[in-house]
Protein backbone atom coordinates (compact mmCIF):
# COMPACT_ATOMS: atom_id res chain seq x y z
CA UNK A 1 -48.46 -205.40 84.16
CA UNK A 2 -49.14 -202.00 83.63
CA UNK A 3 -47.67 -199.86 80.82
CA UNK A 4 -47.23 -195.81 80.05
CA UNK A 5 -47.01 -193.29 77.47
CA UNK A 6 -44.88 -190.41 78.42
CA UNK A 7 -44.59 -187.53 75.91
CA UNK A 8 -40.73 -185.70 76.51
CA UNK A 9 -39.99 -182.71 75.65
CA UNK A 10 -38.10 -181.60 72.91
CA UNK A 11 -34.29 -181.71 73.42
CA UNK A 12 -34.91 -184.15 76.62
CA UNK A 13 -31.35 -186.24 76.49
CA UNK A 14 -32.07 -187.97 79.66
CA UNK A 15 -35.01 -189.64 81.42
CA UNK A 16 -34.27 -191.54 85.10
CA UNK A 17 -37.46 -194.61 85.60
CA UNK A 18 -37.80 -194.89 89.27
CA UNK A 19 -39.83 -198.28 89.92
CA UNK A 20 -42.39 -197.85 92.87
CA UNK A 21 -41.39 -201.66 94.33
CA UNK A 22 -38.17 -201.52 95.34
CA UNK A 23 -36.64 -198.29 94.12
CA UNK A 24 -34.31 -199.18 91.60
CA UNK A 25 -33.13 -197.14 88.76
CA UNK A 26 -32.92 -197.28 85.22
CA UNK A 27 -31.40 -194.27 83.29
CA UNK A 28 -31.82 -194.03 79.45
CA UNK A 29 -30.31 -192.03 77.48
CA UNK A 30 -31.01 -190.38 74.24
CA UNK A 31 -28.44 -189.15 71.81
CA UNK A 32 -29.14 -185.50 71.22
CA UNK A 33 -28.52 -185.74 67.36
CA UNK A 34 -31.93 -187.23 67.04
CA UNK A 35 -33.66 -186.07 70.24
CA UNK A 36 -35.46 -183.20 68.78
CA UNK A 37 -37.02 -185.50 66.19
CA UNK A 38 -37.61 -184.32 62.34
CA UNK A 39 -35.48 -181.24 61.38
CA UNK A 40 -36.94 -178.60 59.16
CA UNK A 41 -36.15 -178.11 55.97
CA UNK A 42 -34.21 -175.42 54.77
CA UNK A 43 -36.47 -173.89 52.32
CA UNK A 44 -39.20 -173.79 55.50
CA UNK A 45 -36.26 -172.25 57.90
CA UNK A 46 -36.05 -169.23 55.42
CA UNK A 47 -39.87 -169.03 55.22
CA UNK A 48 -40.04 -168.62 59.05
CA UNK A 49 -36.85 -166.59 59.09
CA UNK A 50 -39.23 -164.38 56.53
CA UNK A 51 -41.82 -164.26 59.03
CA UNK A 52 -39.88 -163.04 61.78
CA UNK A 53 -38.39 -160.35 59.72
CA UNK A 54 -42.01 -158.86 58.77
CA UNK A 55 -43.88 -159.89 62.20
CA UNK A 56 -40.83 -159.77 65.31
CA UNK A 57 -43.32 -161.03 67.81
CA UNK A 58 -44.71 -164.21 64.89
CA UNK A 59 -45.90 -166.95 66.49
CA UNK A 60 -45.32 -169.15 63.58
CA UNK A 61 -41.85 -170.60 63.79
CA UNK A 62 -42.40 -171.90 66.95
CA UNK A 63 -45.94 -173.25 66.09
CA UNK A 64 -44.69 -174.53 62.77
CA UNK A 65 -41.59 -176.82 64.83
CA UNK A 66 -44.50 -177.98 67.55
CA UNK A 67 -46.08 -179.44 64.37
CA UNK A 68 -43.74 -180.58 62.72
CA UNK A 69 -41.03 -182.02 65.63
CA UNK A 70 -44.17 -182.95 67.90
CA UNK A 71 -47.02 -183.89 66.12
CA UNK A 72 -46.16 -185.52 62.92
CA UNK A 73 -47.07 -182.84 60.62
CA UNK A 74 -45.49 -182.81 57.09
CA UNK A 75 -44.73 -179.70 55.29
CA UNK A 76 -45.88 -179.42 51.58
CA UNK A 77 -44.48 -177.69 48.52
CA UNK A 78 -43.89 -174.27 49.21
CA UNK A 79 -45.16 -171.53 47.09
CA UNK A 80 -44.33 -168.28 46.61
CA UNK A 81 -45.70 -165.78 49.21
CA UNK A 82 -48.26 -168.43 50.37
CA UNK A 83 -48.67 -169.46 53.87
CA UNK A 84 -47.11 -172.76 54.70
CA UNK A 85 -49.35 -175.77 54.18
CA UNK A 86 -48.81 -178.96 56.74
CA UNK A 87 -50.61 -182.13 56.55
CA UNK A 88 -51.42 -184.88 58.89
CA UNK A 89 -52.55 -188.29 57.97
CA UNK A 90 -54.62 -190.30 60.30
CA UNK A 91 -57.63 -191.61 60.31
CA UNK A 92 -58.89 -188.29 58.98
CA UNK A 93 -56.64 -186.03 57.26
CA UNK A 94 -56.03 -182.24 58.08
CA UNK A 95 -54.14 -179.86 56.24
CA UNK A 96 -53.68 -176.31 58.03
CA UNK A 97 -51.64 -173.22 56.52
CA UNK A 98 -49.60 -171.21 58.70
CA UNK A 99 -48.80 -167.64 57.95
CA UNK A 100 -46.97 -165.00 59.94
CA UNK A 101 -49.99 -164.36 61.98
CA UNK A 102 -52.42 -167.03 61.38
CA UNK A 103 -53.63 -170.67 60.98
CA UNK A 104 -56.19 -171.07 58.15
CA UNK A 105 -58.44 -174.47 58.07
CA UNK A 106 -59.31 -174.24 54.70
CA UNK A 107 -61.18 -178.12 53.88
CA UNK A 108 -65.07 -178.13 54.08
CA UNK A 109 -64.54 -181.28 55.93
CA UNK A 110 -62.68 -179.52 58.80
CA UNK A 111 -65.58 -176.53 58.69
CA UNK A 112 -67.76 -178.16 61.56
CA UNK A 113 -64.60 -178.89 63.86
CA UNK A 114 -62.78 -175.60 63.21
CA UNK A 115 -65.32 -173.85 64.17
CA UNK A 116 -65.65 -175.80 67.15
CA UNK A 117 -62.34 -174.15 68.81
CA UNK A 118 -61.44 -170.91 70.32
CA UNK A 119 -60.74 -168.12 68.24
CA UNK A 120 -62.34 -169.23 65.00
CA UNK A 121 -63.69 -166.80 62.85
CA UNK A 122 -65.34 -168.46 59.57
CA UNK A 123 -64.78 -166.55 56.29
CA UNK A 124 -67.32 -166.28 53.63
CA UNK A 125 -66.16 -169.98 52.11
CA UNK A 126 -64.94 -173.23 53.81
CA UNK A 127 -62.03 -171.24 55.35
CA UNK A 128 -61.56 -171.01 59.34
CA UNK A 129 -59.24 -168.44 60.58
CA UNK A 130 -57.34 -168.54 63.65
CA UNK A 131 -55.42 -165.39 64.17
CA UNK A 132 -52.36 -166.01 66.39
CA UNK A 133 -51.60 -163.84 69.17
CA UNK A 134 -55.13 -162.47 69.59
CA UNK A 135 -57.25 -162.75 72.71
CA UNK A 136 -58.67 -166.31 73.32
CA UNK A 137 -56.64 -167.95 70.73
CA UNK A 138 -54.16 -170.47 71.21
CA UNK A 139 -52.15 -171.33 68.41
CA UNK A 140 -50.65 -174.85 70.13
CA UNK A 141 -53.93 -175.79 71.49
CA UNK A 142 -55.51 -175.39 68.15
CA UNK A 143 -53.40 -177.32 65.90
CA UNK A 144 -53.25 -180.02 68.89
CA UNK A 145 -56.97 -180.41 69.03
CA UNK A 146 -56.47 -180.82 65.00
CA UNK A 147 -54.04 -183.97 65.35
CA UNK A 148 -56.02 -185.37 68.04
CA UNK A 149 -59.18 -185.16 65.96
CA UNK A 150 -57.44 -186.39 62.95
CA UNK A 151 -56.81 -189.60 65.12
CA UNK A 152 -60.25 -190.11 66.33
């Protein structure tokens, strides 16, 4: 017996399994209040909103629901005119801040991996910068290869 993971997409409602042996059809269905998984919360919509206002082209909101939505990230206590801080818990645990135009690795232990990636640039402490939008820099691939690595 063989078995599969299949990530969906966001907002999928619908999936149709098709099995190789005989053809048949199953359709399942998903009910669309709880398709998109976690919502966010309001104080983190007006954050983004924020964003959006200063930076029209802001990665951010999008990269902050990826995280959130897609890979289990959990958004921390927001503080004033900070960046927002989300945390994954695995077998290691990463914590990333995401500003209008950035994603900052800021733990000593994520030093050697962040700077592992595309687009890091180190700053004069543990900090990693990944400035979003900017050649070479890929804002989902980066905080993907941060949950995978927190799993490993």
């Amino acid at each position: 017996m063989a078995s599969y993971r299949v990530e969906l997409p966001a907002g999928c409602t619908e999936v149709t399994l098709v099995r190789a042996e005989d053809g048949s059809e199953t359709v399942v269905r998903f009910d669309p209040n709880t398709s998109n998984g976690p919502m966010l919360r309001d104080d983190v919509a007006r954050r983004l909103r924020e964003y959006l206002a200063r930076e029209p082209g802001s990665e951010a909101p999008a990269l902050v629901d990826l995280m959130v939505r897609q890979l289990g990230f959990q958004v921390g206590p927001l503080a004033a005119r900070a960046p927002i801080r989300l945390t994954v818990m695995d077998r290691r645990a990463v914590t990333l801040w995401v500003g209008a135009s950035t994603v900052v690795s800021a733990s000593k232990r994520q030093t050697a991996f962040a700077l592992t990636l595309p687009g890091a640039v180190q700053k004069d402490d543990a900090r990693v910068l990944f400035r979003l939008g900017s050649p070479g820099t890929d804002g989902p691939a980066i905080v993907r290869a941060f949950r995978n690595w927190a799993g490993a």
